[in-house]
C-alpha atoms as a PDB file:
ATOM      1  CA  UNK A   1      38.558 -38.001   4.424  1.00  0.00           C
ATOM      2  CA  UNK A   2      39.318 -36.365   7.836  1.00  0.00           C
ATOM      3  CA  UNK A   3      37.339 -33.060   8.407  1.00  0.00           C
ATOM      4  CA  UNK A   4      39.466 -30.468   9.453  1.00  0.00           C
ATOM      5  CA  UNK A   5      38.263 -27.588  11.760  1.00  0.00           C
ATOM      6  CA  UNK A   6      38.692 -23.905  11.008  1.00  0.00           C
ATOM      7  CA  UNK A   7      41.771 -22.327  12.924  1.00  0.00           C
ATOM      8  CA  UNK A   8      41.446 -19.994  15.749  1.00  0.00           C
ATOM      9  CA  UNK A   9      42.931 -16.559  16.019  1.00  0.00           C
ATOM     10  CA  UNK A  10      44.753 -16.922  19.371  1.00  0.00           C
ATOM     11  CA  UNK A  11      46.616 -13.602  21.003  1.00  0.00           C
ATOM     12  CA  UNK A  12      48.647 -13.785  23.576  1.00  0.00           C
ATOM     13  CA  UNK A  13      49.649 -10.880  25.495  1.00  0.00           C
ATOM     14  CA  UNK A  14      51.654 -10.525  28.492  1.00  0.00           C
ATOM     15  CA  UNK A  15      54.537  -7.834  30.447  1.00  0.00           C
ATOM     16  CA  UNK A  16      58.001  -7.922  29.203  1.00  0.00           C
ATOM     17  CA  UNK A  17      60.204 -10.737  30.881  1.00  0.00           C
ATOM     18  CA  UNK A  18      56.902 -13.054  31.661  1.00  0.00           C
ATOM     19  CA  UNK A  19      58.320 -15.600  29.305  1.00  0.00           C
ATOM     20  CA  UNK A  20      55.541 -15.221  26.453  1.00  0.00           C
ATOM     21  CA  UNK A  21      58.224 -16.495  23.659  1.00  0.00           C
ATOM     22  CA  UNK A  22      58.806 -19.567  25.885  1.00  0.00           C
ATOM     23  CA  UNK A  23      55.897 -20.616  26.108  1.00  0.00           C
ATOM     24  CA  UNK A  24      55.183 -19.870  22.771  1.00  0.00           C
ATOM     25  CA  UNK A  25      57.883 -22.239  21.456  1.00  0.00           C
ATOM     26  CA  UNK A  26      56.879 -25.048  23.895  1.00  0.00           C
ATOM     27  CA  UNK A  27      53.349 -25.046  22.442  1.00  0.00           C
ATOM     28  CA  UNK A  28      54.394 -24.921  18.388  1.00  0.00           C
ATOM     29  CA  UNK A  29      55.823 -28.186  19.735  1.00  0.00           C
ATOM     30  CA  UNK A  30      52.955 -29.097  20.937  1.00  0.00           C
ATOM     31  CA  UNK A  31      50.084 -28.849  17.530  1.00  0.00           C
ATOM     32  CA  UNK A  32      50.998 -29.366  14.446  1.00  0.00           C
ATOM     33  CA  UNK A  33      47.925 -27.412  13.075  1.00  0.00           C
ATOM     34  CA  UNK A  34      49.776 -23.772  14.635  1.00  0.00           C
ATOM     35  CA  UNK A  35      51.862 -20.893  12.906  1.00  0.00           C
ATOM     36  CA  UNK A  36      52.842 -17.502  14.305  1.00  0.00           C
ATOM     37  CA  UNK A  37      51.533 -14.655  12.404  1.00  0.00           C
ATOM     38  CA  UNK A  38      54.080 -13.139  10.253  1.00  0.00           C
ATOM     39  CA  UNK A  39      53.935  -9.009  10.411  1.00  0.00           C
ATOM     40  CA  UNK A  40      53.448  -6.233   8.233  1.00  0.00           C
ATOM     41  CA  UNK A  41      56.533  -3.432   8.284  1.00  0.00           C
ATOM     42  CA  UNK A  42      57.497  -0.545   7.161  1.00  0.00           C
ATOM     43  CA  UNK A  43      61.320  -1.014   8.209  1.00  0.00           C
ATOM     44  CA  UNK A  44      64.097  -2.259   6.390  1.00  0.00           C
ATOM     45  CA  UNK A  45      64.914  -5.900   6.380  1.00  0.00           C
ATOM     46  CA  UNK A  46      67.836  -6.934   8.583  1.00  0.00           C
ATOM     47  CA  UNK A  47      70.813  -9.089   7.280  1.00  0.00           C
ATOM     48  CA  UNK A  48      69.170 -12.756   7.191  1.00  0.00           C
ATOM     49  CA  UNK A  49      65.840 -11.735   7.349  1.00  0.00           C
ATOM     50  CA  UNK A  50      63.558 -13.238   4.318  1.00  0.00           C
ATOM     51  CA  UNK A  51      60.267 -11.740   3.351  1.00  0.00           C
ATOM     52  CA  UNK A  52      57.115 -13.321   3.981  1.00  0.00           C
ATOM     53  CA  UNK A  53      58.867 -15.336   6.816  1.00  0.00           C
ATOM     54  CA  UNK A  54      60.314 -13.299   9.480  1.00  0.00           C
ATOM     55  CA  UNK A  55      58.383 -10.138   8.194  1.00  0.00           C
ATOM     56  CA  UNK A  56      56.186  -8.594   5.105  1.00  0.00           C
ATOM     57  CA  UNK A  57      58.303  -5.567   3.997  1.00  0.00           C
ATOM     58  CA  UNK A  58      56.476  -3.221   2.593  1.00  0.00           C
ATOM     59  CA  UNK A  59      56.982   0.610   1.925  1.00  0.00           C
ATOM     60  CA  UNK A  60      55.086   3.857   3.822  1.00  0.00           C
ATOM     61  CA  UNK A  61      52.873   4.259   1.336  1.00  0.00           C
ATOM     62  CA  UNK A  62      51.666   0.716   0.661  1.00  0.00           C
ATOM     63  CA  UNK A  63      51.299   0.241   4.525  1.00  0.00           C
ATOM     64  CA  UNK A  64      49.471   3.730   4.536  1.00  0.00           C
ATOM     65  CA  UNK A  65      47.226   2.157   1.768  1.00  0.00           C
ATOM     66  CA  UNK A  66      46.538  -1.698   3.752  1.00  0.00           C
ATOM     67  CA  UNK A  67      45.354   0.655   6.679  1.00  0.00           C
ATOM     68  CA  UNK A  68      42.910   3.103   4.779  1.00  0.00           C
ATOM     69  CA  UNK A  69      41.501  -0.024   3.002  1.00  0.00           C
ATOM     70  CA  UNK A  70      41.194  -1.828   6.183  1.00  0.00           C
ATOM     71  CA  UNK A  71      43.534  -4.666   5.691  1.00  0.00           C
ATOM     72  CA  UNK A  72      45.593  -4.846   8.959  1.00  0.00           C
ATOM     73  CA  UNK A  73      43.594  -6.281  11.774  1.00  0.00           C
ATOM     74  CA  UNK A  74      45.749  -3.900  13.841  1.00  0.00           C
ATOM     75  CA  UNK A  75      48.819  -1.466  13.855  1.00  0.00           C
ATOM     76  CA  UNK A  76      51.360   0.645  15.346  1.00  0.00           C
ATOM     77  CA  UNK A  77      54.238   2.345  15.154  1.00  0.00           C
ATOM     78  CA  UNK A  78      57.223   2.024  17.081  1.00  0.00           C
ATOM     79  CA  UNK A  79      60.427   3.974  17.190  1.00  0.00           C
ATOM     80  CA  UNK A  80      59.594   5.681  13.268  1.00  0.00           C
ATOM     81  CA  UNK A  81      58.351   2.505  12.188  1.00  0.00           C
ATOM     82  CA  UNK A  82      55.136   0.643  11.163  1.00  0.00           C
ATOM     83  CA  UNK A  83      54.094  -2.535  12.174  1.00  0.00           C
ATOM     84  CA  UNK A  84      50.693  -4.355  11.584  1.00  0.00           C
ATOM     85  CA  UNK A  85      48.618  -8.168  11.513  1.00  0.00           C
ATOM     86  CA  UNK A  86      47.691  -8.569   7.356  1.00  0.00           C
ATOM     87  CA  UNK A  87      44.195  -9.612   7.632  1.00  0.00           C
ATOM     88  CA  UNK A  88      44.623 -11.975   4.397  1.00  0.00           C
ATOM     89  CA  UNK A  89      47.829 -13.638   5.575  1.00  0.00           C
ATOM     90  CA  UNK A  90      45.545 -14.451   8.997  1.00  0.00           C
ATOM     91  CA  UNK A  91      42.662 -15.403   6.828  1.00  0.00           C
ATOM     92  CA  UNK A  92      44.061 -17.624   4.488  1.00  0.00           C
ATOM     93  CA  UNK A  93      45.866 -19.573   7.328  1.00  0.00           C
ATOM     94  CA  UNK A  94      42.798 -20.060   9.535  1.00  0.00           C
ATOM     95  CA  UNK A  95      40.524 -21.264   6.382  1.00  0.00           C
ATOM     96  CA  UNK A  96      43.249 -24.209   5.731  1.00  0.00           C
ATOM     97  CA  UNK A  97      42.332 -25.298   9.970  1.00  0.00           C
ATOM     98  CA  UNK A  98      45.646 -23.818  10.513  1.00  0.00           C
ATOM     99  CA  UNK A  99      45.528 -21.822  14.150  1.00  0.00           C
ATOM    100  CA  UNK A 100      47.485 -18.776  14.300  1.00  0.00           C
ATOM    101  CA  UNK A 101      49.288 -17.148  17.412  1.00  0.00           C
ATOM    102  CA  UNK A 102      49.480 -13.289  17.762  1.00  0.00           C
ATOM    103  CA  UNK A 103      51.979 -11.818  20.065  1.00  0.00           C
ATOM    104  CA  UNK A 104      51.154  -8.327  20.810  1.00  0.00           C
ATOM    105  CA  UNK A 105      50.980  -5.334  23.530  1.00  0.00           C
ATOM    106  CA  UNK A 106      47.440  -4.983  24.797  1.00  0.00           C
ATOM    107  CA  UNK A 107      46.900  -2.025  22.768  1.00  0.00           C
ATOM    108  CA  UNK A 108      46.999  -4.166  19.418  1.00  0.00           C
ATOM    109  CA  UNK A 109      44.939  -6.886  21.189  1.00  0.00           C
ATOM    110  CA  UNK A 110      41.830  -4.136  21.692  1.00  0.00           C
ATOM    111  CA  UNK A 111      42.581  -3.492  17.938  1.00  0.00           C
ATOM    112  CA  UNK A 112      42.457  -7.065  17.158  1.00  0.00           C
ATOM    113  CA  UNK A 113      39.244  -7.965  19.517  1.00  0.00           C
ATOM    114  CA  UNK A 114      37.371  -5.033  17.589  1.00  0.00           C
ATOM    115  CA  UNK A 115      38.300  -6.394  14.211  1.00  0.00           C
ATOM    116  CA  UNK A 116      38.140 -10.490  14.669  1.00  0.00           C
ATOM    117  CA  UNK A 117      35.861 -10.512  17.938  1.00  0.00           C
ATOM    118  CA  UNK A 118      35.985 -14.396  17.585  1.00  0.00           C
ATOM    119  CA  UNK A 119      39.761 -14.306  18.402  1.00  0.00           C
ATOM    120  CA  UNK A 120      40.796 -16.193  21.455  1.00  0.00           C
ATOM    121  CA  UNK A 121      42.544 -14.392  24.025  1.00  0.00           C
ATOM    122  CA  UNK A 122      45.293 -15.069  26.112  1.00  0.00           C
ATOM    123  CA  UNK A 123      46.671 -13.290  28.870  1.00  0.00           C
ATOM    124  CA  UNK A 124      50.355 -14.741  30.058  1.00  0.00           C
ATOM    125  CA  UNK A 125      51.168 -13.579  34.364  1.00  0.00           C
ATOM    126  CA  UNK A 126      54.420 -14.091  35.970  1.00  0.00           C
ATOM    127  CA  UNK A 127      53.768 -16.513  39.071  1.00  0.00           C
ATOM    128  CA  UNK A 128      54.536 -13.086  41.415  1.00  0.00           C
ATOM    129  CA  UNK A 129      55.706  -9.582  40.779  1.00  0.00           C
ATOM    130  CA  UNK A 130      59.357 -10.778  42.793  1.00  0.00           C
ATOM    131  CA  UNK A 131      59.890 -13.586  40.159  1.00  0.00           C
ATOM    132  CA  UNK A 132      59.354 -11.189  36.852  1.00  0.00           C
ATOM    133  CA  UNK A 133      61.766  -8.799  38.566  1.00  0.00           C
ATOM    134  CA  UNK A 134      64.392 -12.059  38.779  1.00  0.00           C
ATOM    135  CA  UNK A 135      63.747 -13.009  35.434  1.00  0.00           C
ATOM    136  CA  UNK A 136      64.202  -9.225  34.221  1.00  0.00           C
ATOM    137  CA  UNK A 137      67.354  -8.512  36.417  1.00  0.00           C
ATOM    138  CA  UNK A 138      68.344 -12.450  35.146  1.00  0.00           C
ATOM    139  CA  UNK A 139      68.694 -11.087  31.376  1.00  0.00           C
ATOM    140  CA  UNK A 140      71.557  -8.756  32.253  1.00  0.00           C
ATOM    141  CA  UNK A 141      70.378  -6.475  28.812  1.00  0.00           C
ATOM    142  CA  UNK A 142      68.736  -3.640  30.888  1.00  0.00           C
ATOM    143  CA  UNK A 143      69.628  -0.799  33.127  1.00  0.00           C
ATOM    144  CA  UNK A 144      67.901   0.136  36.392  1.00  0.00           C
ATOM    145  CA  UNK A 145      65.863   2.729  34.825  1.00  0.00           C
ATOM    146  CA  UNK A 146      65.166   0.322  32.469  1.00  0.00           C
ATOM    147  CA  UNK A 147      63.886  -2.584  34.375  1.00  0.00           C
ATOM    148  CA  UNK A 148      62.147  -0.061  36.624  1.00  0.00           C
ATOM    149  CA  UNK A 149      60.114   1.309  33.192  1.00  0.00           C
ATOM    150  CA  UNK A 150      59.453  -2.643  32.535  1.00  0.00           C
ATOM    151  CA  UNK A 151      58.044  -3.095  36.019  1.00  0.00           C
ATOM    152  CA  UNK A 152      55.843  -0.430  35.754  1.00  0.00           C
ATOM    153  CA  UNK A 153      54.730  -1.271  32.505  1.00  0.00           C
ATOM    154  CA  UNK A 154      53.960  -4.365  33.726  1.00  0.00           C
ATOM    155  CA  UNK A 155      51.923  -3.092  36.884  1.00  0.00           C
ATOM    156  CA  UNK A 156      49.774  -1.652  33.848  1.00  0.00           C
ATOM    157  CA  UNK A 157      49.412  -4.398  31.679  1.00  0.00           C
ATOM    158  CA  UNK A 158      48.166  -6.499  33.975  1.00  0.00           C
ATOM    159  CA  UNK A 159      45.662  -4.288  35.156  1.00  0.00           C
ATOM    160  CA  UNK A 160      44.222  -5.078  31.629  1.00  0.00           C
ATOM    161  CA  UNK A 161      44.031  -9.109  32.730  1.00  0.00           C
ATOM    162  CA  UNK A 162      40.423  -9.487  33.002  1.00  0.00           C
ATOM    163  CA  UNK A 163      39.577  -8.298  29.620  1.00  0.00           C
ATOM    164  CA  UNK A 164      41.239 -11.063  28.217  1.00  0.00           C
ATOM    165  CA  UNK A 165      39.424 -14.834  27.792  1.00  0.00           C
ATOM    166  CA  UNK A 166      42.163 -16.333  29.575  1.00  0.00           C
ATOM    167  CA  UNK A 167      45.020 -16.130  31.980  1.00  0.00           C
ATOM    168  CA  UNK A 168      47.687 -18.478  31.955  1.00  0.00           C
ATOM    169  CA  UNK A 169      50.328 -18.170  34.661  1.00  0.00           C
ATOM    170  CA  UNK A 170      53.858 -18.885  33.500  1.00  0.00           C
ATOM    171  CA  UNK A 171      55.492 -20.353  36.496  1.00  0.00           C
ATOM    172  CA  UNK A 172      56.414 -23.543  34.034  1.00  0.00           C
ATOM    173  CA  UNK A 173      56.825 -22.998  30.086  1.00  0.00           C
ATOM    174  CA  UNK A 174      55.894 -26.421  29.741  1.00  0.00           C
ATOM    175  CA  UNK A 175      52.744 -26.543  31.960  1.00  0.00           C
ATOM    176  CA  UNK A 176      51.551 -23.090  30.385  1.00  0.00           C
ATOM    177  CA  UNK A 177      51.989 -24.187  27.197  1.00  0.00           C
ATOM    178  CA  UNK A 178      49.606 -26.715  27.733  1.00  0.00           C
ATOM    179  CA  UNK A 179      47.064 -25.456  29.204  1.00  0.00           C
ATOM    180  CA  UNK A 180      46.893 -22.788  26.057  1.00  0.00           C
ATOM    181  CA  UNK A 181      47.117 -26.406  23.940  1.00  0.00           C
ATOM    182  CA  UNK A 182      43.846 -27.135  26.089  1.00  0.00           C
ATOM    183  CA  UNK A 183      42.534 -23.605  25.256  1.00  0.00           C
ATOM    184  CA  UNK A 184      42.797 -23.789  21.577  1.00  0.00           C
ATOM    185  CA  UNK A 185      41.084 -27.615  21.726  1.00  0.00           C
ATOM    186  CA  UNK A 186      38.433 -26.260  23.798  1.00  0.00           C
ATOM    187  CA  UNK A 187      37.946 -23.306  21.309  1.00  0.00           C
ATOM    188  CA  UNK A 188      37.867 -25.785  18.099  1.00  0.00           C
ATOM    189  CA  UNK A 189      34.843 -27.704  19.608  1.00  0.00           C
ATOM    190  CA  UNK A 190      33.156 -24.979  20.665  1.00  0.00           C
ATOM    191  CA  UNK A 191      28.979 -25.801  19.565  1.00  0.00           C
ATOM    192  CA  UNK A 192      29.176 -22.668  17.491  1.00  0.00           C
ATOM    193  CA  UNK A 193      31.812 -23.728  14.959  1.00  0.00           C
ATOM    194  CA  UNK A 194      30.476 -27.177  15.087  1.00  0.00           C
ATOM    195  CA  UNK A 195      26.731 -26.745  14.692  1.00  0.00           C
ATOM    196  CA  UNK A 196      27.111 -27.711  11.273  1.00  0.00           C
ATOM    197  CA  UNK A 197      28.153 -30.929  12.199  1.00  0.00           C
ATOM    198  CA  UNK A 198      24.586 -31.920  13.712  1.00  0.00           C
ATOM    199  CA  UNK A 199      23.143 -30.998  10.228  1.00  0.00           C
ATOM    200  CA  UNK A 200      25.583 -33.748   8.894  1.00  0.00           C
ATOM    201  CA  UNK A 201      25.363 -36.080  10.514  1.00  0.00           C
ATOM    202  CA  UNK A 202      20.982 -35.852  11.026  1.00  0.00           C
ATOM    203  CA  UNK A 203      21.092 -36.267   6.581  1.00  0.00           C
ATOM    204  CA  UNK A 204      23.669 -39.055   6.846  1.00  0.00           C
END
């Protein structure tokens, strides 16, 4: 029977308009041992939206409850609502060798790095501060004021780089995507989560 290695909690961070869903995409296509973490929230589901797939929809109070007993491995709110990582949903994906990717703000990944300190993270640059501007200005969704709060934002976020395991720089989606691939190999053979191997194979 083939032995399967536990999963890896990988988060990937990165500023607005670096291309973090790109690359994201590119490497589902890459493993087929990978899921993206489905979220907690506290907001209403929108047409088409299913539960447990695109989101956990919960009320307030039940969200208010996961957080007191220390289920979420992180949270927030944003504009009146509540989102947050369910620790079991996380859990029960990495026990079946099944890596999971967290997208999130590098707020949640402090949260998450204090609650799963043997999560894997990933921090996603633009090749140069002129190219995210293109790609921001290239999405024709935001005003001036608005891409000049993004830029700035960014400026901050990546001031935050170096706490982070790794930094990928997304001047190809394809190319980054791989070398997170490499990342999450690297991770799975790490002699820590392997040790236990040596044990086998010495009684063999």
């Amino acid at each position: 029977m083939q032995r399967r290695d536990r999963g890896r909690l990988i988060v990937i961070s990165g500023p607005s308009g670096t291309g973090k869903g790109t690359v994201i995409s590119r490497l589902m296509e890459l493993r087929d041992d990978l899921c993206i973490s489905v979220s907690l929230t506290t907001r209403p589901p929108r047409p088409g939206e299913v539960d447990g797939k695109d989101y956990f929809f919960v009320t307030r109070e039940e969200f208010s409850q996961k957080v007191e007993a220390g289920l979420l491995l992180e949270h927030a709110e944003f504009v009146g609502n509540c989102y947050g990582t369910p620790r079991e949903f996380v859990e029960q994906k990495l026990d079946g060798g099944v890596s999971v990717i967290l997208e999130i703000d590098v707020q949640g990944a402090e949260q998450v790095a204090a609650s799963c300190p043997d999560s894997v993270s990933v921090f996603i640059l633009p090749p140069s501060g002129t190219e995210l501007e293109r790609r921001l200005r290239g999405r024709h969704t935001d005003s001036e004021e608005k891409i000049r709060s993004r830029l700035l934002e960014a400026k901050r976020e990546c001031a935050e780089a170096a706490r982070y395991g790794y930094i990928v720089v997304n001047d190809s989606a394809t190319a980054a995507a791989r070398e997170i691939d490499a990342i999450i190999t690297a991770e799975k053979c790490k002699s820590a989560y392997r040790i236990n191997l040596v044990t086998e194979v010495l009684i063999s």
